[in-house]
Protein backbone atom coordinates (compact mmCIF):
# COMPACT_ATOMS: atom_id res chain seq x y z
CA UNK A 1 0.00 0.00 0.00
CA UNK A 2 1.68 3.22 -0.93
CA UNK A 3 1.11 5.31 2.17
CA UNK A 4 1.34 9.57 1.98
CA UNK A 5 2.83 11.36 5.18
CA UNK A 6 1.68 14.87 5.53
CA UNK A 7 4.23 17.79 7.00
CA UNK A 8 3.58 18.58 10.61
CA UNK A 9 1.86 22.06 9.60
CA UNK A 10 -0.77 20.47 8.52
CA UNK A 11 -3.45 22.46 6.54
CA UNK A 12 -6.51 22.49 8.85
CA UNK A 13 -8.03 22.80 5.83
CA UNK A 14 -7.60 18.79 5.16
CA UNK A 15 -8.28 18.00 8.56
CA UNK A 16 -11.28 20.03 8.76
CA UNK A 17 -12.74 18.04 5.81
CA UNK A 18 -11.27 19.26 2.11
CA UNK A 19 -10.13 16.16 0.13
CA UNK A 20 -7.52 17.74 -1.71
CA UNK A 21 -3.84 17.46 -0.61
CA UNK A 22 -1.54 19.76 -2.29
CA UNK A 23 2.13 18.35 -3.29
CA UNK A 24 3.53 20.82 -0.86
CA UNK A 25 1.70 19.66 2.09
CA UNK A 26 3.31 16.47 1.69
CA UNK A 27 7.13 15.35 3.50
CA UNK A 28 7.00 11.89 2.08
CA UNK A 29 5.71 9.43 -0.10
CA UNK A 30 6.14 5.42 0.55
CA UNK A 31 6.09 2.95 -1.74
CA UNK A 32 4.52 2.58 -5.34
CA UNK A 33 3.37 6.20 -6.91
CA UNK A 34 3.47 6.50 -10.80
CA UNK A 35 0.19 8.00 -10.41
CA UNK A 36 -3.31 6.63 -10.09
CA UNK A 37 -2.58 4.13 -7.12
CA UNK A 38 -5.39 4.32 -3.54
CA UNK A 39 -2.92 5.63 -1.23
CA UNK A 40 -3.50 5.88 2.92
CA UNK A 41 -2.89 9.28 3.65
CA UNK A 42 -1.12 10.08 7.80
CA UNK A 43 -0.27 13.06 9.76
CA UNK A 44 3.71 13.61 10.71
CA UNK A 45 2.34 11.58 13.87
CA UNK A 46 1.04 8.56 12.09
CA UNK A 47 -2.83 9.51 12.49
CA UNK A 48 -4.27 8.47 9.60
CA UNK A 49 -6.46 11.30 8.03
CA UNK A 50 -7.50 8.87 4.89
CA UNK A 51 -7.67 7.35 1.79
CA UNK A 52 -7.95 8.20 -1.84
CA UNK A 53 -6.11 8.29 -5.34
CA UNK A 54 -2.76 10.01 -5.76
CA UNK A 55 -0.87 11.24 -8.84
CA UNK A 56 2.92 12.75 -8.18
CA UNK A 57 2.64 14.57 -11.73
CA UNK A 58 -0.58 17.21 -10.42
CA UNK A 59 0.08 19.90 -7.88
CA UNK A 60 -2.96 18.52 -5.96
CA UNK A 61 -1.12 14.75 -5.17
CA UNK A 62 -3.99 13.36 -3.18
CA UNK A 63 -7.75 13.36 -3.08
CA UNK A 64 -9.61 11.88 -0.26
CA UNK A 65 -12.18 9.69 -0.97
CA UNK A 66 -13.09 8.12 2.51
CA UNK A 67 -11.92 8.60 5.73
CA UNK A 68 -13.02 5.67 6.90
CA UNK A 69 -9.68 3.52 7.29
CA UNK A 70 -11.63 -0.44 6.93
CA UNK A 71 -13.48 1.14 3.81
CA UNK A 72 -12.17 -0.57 0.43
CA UNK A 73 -11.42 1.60 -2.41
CA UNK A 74 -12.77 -1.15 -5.20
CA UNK A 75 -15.29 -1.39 -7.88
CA UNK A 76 -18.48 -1.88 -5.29
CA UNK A 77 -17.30 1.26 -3.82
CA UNK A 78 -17.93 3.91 -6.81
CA UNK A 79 -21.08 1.74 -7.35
CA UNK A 80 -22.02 2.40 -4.04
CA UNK A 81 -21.38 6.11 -4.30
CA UNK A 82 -23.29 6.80 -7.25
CA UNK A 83 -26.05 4.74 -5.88
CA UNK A 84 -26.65 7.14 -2.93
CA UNK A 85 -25.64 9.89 -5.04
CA UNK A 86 -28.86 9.25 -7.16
CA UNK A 87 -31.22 7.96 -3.46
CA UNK A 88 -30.41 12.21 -2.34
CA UNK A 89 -31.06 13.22 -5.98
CA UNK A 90 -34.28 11.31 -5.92
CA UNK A 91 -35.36 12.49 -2.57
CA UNK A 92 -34.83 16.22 -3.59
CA UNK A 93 -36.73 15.83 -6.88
CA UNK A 94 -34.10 15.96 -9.54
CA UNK A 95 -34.83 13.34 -11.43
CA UNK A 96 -35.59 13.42 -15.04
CA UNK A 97 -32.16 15.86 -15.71
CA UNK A 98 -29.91 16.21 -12.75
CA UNK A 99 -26.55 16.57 -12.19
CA UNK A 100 -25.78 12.51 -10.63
CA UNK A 101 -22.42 13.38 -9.35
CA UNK A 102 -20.78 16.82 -8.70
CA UNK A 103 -17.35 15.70 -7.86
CA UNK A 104 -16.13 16.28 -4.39
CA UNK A 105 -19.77 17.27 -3.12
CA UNK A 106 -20.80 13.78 -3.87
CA UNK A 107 -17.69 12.84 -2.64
CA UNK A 108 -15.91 11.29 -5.90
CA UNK A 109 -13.25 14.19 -6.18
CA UNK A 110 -13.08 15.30 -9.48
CA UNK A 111 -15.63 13.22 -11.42
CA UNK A 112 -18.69 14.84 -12.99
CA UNK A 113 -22.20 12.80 -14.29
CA UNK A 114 -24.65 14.62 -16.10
CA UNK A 115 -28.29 13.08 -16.78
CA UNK A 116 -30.16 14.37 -19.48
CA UNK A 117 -33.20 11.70 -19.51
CA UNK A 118 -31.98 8.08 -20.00
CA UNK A 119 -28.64 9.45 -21.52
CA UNK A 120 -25.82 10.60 -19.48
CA UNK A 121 -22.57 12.42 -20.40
CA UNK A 122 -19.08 12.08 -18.31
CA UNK A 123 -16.25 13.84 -17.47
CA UNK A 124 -13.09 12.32 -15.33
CA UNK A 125 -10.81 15.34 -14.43
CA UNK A 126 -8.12 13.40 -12.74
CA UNK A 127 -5.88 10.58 -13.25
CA UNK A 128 -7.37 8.55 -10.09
CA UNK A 129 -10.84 8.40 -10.86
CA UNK A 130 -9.80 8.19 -14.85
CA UNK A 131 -8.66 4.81 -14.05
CA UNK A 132 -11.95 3.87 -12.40
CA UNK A 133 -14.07 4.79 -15.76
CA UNK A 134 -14.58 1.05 -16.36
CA UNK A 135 -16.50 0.86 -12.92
CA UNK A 136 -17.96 4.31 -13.48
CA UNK A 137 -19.74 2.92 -16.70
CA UNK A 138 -20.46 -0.18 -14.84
CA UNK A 139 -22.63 1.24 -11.98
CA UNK A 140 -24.60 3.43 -14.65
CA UNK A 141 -25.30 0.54 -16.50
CA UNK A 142 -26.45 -1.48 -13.01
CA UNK A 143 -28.65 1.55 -11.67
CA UNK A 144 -30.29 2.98 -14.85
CA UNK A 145 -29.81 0.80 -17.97
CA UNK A 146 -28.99 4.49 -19.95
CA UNK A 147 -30.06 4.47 -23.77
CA UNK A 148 -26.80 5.91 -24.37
CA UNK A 149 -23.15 7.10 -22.08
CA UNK A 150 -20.99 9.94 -23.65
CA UNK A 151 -17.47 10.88 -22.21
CA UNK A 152 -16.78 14.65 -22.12
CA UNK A 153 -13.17 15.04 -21.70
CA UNK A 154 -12.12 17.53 -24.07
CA UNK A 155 -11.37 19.75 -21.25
CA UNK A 156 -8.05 21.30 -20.78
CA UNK A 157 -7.94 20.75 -16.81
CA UNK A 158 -6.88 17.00 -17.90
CA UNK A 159 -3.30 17.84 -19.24
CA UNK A 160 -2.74 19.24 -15.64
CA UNK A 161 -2.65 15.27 -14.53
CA UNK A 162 -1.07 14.70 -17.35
CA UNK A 163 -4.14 12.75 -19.10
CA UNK A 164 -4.83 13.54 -22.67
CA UNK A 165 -8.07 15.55 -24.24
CA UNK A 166 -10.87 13.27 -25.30
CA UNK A 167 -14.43 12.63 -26.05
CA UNK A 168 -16.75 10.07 -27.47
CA UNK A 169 -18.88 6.71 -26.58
CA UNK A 170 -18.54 4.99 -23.71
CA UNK A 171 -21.76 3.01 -24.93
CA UNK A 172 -23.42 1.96 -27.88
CA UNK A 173 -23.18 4.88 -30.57
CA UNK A 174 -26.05 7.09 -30.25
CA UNK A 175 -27.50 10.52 -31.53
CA UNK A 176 -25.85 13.05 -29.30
CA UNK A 177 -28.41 15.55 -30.56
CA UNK A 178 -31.01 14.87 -27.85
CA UNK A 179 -34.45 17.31 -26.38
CA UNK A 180 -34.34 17.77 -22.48
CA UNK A 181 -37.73 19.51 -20.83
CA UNK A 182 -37.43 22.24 -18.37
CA UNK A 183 -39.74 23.97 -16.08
CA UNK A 184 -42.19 23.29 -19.15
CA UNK A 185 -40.22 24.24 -22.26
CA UNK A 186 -37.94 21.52 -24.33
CA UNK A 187 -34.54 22.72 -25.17
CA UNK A 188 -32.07 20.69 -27.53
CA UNK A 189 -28.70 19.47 -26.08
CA UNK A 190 -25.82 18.57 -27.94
CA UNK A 191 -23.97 16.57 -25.63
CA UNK A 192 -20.68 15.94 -27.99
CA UNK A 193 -20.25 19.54 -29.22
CA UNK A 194 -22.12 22.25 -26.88
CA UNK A 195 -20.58 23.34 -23.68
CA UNK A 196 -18.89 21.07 -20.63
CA UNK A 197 -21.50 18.52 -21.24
CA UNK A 198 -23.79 19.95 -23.64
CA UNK A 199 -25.99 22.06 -21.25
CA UNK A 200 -25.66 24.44 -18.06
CA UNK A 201 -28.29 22.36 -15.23
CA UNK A 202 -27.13 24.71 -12.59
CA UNK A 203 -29.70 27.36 -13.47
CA UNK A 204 -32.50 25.64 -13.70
CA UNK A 205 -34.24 26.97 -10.65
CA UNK A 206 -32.38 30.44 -11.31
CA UNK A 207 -34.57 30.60 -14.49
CA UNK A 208 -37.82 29.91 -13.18
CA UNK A 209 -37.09 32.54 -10.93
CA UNK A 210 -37.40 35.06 -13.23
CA UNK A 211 -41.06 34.73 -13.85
CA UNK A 212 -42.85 37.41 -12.26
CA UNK A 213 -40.63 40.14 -13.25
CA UNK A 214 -40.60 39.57 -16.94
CA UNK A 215 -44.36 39.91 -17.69
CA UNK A 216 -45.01 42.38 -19.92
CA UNK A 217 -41.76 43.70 -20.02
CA UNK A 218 -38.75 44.45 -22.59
CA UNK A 219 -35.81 41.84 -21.87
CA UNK A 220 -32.54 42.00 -23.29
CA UNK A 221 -30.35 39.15 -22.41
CA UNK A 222 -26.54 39.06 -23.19
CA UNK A 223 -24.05 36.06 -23.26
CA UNK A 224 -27.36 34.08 -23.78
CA UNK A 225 -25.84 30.94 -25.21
CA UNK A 226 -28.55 28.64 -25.76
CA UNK A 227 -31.21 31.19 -25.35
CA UNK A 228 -32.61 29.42 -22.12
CA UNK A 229 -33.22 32.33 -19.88
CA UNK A 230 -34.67 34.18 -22.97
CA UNK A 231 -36.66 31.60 -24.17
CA UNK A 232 -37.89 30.94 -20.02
CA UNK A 233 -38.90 34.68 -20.03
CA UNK A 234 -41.13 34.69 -23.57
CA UNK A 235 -42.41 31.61 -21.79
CA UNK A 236 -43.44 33.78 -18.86
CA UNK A 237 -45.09 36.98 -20.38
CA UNK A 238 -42.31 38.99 -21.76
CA UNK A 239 -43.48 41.79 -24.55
CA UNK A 240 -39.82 41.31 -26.32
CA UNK A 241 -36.79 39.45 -26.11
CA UNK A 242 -33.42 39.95 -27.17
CA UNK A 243 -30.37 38.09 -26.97
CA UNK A 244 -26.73 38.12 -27.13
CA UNK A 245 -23.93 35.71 -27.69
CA UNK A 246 -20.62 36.38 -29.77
CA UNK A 247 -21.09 32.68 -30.68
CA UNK A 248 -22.66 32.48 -34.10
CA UNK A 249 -23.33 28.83 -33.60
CA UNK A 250 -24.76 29.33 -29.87
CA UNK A 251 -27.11 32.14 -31.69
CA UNK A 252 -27.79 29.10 -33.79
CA UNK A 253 -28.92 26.78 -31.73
CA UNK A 254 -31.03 29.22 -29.24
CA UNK A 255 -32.61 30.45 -32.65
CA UNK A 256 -33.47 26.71 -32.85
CA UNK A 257 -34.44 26.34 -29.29
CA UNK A 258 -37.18 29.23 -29.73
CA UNK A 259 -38.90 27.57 -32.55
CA UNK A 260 -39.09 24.72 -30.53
CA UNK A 261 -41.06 26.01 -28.42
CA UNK A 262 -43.35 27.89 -30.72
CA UNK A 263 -41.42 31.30 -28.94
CA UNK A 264 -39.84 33.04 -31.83
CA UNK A 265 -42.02 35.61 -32.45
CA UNK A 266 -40.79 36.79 -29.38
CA UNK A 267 -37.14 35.63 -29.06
CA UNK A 268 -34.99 37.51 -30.91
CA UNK A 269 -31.15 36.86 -31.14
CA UNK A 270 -28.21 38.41 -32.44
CA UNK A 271 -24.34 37.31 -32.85
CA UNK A 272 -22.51 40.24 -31.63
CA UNK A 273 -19.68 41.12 -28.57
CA UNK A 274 -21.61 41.54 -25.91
CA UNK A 275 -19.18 43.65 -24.05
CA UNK A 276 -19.40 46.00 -26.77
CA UNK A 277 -22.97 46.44 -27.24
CA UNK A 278 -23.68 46.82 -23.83
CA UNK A 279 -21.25 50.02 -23.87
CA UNK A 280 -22.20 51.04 -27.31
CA UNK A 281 -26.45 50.80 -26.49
CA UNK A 282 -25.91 52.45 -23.00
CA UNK A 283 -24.32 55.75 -24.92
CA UNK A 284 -27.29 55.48 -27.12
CA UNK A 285 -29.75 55.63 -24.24
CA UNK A 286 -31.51 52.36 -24.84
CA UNK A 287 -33.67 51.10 -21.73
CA UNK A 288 -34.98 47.97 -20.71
CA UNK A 289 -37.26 46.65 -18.40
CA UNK A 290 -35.10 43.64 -17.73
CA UNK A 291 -31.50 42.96 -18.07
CA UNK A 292 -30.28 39.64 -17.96
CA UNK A 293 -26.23 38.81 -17.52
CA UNK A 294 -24.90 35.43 -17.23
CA UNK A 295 -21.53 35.49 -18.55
CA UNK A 296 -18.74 32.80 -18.72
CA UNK A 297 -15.55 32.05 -15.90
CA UNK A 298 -13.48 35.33 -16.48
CA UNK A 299 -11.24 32.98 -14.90
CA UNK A 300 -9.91 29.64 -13.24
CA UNK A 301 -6.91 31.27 -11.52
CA UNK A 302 -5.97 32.85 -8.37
CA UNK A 303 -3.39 35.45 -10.89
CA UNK A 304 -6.05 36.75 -13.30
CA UNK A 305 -8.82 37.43 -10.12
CA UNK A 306 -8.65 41.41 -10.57
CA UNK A 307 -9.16 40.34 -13.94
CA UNK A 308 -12.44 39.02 -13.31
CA UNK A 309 -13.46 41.10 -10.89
CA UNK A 310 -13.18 44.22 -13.42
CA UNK A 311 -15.43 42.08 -16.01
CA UNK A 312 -17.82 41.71 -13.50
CA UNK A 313 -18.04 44.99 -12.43
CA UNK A 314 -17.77 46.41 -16.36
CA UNK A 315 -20.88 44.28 -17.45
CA UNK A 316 -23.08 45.48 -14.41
CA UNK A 317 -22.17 48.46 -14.57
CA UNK A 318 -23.11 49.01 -18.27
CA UNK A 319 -26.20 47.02 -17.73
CA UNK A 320 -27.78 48.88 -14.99
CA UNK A 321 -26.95 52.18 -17.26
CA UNK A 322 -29.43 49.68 -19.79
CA UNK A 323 -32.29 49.77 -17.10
CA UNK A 324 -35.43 51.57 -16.95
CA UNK A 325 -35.65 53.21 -13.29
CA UNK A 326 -37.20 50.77 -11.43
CA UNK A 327 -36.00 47.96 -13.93
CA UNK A 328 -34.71 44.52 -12.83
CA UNK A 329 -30.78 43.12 -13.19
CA UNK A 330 -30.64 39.48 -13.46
CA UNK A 331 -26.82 38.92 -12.92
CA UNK A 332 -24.69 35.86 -12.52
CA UNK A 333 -21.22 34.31 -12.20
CA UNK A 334 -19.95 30.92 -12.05
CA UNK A 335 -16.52 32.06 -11.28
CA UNK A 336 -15.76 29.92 -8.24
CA UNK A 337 -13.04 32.20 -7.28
CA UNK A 338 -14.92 34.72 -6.64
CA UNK A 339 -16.90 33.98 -3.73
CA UNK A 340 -20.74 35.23 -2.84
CA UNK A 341 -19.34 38.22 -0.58
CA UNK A 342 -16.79 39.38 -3.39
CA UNK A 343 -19.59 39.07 -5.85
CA UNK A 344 -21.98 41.42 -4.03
CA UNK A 345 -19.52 43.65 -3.49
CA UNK A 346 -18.64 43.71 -7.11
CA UNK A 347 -22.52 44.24 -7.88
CA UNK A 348 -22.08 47.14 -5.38
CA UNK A 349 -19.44 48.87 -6.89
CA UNK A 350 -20.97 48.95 -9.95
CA UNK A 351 -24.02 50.34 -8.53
CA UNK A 352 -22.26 53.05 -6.82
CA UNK A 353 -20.51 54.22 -10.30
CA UNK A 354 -23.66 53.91 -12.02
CA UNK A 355 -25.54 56.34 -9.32
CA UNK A 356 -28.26 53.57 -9.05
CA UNK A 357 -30.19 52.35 -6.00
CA UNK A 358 -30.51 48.53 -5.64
CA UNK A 359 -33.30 46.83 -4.27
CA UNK A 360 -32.35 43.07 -3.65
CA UNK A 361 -35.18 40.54 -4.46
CA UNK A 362 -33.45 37.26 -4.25
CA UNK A 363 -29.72 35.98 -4.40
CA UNK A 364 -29.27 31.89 -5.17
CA UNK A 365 -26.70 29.40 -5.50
CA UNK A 366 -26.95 26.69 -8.27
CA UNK A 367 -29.72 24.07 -8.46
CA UNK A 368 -29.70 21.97 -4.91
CA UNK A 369 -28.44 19.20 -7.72
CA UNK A 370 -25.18 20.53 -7.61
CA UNK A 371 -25.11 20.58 -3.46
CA UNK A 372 -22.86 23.21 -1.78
CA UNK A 373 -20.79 20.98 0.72
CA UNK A 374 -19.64 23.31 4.14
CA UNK A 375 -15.65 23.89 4.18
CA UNK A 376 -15.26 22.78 0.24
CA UNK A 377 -15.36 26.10 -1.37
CA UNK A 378 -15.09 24.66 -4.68
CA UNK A 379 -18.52 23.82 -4.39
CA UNK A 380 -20.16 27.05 -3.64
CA UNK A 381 -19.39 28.22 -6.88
CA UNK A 382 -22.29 29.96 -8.64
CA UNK A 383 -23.77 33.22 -7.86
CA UNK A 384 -27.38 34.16 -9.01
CA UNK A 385 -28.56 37.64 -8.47
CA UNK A 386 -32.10 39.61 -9.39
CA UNK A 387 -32.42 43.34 -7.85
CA UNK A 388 -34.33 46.63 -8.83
CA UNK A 389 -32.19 49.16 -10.24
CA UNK A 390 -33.58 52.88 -9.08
């Protein structure tokens, strides 16, 4: 058994729960470690702390799957994980789509399942639960007998653990093109080609949230990729929509996913910087009943945070200059980096240099599939705003 001794500093942050273990928390390694072997994990004292996959090539060379010390790291464990994984899912009524597994929050550090009907796309992120794939595929062919499984790991994280980029079957060949339902609409997923696994899950419940504020009113919508918010607000009463994605093909696709729902006299999108027009419109003196924001990471990196925070604050701020007094901001970020009290703050700031009141009416996390586990910050990672701008 290749066994990991941690330095005597200890991060409390391991012993308080995290399952990562950074190569520089570590004095010594025994026995076998090319990467990918179940190590047991000890303090400088010998008190075992516990047990997961290692990898000496990543900067984070241990994550902790148990820390029970009799509990077997085999096949019939990640079987048993996803199992209960699906029993909470079940009991909080995601079913039909759901995120199965969110990584360490269902605590299988860095693997991610996402069910869209009887089809489900993966993505392994590290070297120790790559090697478990076999049982992965296994357990989702035990517990749901899937129409189809799709792997997802064209995703540059990989080459960090020095895995290559890759994606296709891990079932029967299927069409990837498939139609999910949400909150009553249908939207189509392309689970080979569209984004991380073909759709965003995590604002499900952040789009339904929007209802009462977009009846009757003018929405514009920017980085709309898909066009779900948009098409969720036709859905719910709004006079106009517009969208906007610099993706041509996203524009596409949410062109696509209007029609499908018999919303595109409504739904209008455009392929166009967003950034820009947002600047450019706000000079004009456009207004809008609702704005809706839900841009991509502006970053996975502790270096570029100022980075980030200056996009976030640049796209409020132009977009409450977009509002009608009395007008609603629907703002989001997925950056995990930046953390709910940064984000507000951010929101604030913009306010402030905007000379605009703000009225909070809600502020969410992402869908309860994706569960926020206390002490893993990782997992507390998107931020879902709607306030009145006066």
């Amino acid at each position: 058994m290749t066994k990991v001794i941690l330095k005597k500093k200890i991060s409390p942050r391991i012993a308080n729960g995290h399952p990562w273990v950074f190569a520089n928390e570590v004095n010594q390694v025994d026995g076998s470690a090319s990467g990918g072997e179940i190590a047991d994990i000890f303090t400088h004292d010998n008190k075992f702390v516990g047990k997961g996959y290692i990898n000496p090539k990543s900067q984070i060379i241990a994550r902790i799957l148990t820390r029970n010390p009799k509990e077997i790291i085999n096949e019939e464990f990640f079987f048993k994980r996803i199992a209960e994984a699906w029993e909470y899912r079940k009991k909080i009524g995601y079913t039909e789509n759901c995120r199965l597994i969110f990584g360490e929050a269902d605590f299988i550090p860095a693997l991610i399942i996402d069910k869209f009907n009887e089809y489900f796309v993966v993505q392994t992120l590290a070297l120790g639960v790559d090697i478990w794939k076999p049982a992965i595929v296994n357990a989702l062919q035990k517990i749901f007998q899937p129409k189809g499984i799709y792997e997802r790991n064209d995703v540059p994280v990989r080459e960090l653990e020095g895995l290559g980029q890759q994606k296709g079957f891990l079932s029967e060949p299927f069409d990837t093109n498939i139609i999910i339902r949400e909150n009553g609409l249908q939207f189509h997923v392309d689970v080979a080609n569209g984004q991380k696994t073909g759709y965003f899950l995590d604002q499900r419940d952040n789009r339904r949230a929007i209802q009462h504020i977009v009846k009757g009113a003018d929405v514009l919508g920017a980085f709309c990729y898909t066009g779900t918010f948009e098409i969720h607000a036709a859905k719910y009463g709004a006079r106009s929509v517009l969208g906007l994605d610099i993706s041509e093909n996203a524009v596409a696709q949410a062109t696509k996913n209007a029609a499908l729902n018999n919303l595109d006299h409504i739904c209008r999108f455009e392929a166009t910087n967003a950034f820009d027009a947002l600047k450019q419109w706000s000079k004009e003196g456009r207004a809008y009943d609702v704005v809706m924001l839900d841009p991509p990471a502006f970053t996975k990196s502790r270096e570029n945070i100022q980075k980030a925070i200056t996009g976030y604050k640049e796209i409020n701020l132009r977009g409450m200059k977009l509002l009608k007094k009395g007008g609603f901001l629907v703002t989001s970020s997925c950056t995990n980096l930046v953390q709910p009290d940064l984000f507000l703050e951010i929101i604030d700031m913009a306010a402030k240099d905007a000379r605009r009141k703000l009225r909070q009416v809600t502020f969410q996390a992402q869908a309860s599939d994706h569960p926020i586990i206390r002490g893993i910050e990782n997992t507390n990672y998107l931020k879902f705003l709607i306030a009145e701008v006066l």
